[in-house]
Protein backbone atom coordinates (compact mmCIF):
# COMPACT_ATOMS: atom_id res chain seq x y z
CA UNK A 1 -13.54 -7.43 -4.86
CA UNK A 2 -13.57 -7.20 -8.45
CA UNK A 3 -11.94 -4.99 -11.21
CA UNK A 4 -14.36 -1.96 -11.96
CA UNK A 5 -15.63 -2.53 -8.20
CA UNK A 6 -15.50 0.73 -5.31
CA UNK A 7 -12.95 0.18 -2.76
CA UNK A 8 -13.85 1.96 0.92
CA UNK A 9 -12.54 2.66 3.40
CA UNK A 10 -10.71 5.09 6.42
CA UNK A 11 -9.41 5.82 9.32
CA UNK A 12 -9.74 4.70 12.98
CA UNK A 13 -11.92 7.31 14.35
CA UNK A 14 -14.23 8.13 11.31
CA UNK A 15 -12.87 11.37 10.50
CA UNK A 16 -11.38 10.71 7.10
CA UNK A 17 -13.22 8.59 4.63
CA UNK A 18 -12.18 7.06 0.98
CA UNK A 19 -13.61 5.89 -1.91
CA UNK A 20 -11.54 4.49 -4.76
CA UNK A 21 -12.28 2.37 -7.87
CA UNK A 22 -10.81 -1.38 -8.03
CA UNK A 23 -8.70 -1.26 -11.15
CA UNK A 24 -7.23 -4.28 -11.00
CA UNK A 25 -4.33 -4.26 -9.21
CA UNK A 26 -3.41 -6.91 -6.72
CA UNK A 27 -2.29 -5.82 -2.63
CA UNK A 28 1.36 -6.81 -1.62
CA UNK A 29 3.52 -6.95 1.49
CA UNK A 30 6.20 -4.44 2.15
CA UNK A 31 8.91 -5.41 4.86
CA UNK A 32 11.26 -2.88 4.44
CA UNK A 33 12.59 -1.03 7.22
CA UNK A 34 11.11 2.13 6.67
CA UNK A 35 7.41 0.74 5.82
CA UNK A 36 8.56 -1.31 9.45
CA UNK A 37 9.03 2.14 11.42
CA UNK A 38 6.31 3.94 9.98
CA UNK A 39 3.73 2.02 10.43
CA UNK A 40 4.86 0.47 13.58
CA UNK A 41 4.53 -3.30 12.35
CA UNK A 42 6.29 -5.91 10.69
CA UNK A 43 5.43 -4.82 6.54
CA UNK A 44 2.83 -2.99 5.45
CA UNK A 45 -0.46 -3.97 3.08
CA UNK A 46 -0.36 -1.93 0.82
CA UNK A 47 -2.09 -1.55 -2.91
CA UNK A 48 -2.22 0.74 -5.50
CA UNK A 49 -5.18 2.67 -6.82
CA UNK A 50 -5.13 5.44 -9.88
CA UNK A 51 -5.23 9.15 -8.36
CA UNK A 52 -7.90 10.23 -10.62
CA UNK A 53 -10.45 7.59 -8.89
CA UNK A 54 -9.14 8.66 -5.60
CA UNK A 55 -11.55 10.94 -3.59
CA UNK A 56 -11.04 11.55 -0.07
CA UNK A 57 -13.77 12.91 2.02
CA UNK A 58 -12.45 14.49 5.29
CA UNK A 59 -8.85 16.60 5.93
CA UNK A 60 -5.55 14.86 6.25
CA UNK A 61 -2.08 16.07 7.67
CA UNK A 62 0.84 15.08 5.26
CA UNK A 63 4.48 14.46 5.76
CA UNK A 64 7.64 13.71 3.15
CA UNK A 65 9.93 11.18 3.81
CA UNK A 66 12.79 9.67 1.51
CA UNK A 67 12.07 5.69 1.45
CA UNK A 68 14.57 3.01 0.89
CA UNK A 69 14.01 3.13 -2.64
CA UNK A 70 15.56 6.62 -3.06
CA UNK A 71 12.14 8.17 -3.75
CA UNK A 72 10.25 10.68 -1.71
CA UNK A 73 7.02 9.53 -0.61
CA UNK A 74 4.44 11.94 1.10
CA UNK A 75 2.34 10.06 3.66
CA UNK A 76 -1.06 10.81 4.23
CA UNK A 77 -3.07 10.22 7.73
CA UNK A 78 -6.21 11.49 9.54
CA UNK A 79 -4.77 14.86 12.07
CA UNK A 80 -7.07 13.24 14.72
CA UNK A 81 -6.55 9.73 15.12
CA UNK A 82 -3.08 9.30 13.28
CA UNK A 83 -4.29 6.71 11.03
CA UNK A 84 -1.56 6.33 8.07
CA UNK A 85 -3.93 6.20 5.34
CA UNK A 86 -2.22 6.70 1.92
CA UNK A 87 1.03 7.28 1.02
CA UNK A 88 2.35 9.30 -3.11
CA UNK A 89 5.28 8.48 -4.20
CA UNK A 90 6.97 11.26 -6.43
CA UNK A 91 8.11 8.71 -9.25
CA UNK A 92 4.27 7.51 -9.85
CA UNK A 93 2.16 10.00 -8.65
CA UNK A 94 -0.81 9.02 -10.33
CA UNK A 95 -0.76 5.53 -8.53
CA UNK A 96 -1.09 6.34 -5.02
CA UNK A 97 -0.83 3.61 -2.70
CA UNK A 98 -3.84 3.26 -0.09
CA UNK A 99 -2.79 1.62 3.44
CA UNK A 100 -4.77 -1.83 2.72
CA UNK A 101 -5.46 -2.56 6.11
CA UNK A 102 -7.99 0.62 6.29
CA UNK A 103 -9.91 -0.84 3.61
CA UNK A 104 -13.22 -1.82 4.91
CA UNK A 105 -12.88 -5.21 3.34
CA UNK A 106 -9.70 -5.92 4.59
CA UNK A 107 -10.44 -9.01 5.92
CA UNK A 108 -10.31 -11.16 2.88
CA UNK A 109 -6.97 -9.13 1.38
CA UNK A 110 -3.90 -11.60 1.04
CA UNK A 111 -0.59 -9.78 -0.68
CA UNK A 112 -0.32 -11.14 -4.28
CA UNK A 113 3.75 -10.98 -3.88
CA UNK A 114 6.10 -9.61 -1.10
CA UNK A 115 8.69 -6.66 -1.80
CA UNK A 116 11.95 -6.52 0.62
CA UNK A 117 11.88 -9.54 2.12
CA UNK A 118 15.69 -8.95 2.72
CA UNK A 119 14.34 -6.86 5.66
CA UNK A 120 11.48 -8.81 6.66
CA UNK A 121 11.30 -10.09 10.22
CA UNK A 122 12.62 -13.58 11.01
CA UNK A 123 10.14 -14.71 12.73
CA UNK A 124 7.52 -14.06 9.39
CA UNK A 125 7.56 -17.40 7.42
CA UNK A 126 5.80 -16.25 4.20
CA UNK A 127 3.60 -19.28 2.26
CA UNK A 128 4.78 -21.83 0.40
CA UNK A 129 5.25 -20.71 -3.42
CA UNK A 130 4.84 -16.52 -2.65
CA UNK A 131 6.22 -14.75 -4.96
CA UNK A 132 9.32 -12.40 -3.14
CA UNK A 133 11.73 -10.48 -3.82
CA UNK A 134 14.68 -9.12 -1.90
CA UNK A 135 14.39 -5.31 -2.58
CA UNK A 136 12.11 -3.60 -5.30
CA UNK A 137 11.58 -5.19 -8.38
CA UNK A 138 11.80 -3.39 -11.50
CA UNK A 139 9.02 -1.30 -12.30
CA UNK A 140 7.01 -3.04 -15.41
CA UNK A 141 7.70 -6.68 -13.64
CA UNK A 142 6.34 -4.70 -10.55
CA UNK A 143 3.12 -3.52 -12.80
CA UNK A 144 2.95 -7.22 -14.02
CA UNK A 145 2.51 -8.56 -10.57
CA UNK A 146 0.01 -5.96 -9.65
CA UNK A 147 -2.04 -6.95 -12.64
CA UNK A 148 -1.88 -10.44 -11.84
CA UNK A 149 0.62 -11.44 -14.95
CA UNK A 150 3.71 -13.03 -15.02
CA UNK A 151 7.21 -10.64 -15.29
């Protein structure tokens, strides 16, 4: 998918729906332990789209957690089928970050770099040359990555 291109996607059952616009920033792996527990797998695909270009069509139930980053995210899913679907954090709320595995391209996603790969599980080996990091990275070198720039 390109830059400038509409992202879809939704839940499991059909209820909830989402259209955003591609704007460019890349999908990466989360393996920390909370992203572990909550979405009952080994790291999370996630990737960031801007609020504004955000439209959901369908209701969602919500709940706040405090992640291992210190912020509170609120995660978003479908009341029906439980489908995570995006999650806000409350230190860049205008970048929410869709659930990349309920895109309907999902497919042909691979994580442009990998985020708390202190946590990941041992048994993940990730590819030759991926660009990890053992907790969060700091936020404009996080932004770089996203773009697909060098930190």
């Amino acid at each position: 998918m390109a830059q400038g291109q509409v992202i879809t996607g939704g839940c499991g059952c059909g209820a909830v729906r989402y259209t955003a616009i591609d704007v460019g920033l890349r999908p990466y792996a989360c393996h920390c332990t909370g992203c572990q527990s909550r979405q009952g797998s080994a790291f999370a695909l996630n990737q960031q789209v801007a609020a504004s270009d955000l439209v959901v069509d369908g209701e969602t139930i919500s709940g706040t957690v405090l992640a291992v980053s210190g912020a509170r995210v609120t995660h978003h899913a479908c009341p029906f089928c439980l489908t995570r679907l995006y999650t806000v954090n409350e230190r860049r709320p205008e970048w929410p970050t869709i659930r990349a595995g309920t895109r309907d391209d999902s497919a042909g996603l691979v994580p442009a770099f990998h985020v708390w790969v202190r946590d990941k599980q041992p048994w993940i080996a990730l590819p030759a040359g991926a660009i990890a990091f053992d907790t969060q990275p700091a936020d404009d070198e996080w932004a770089a990555l996203a773009r697909g720039e060098a930190p």
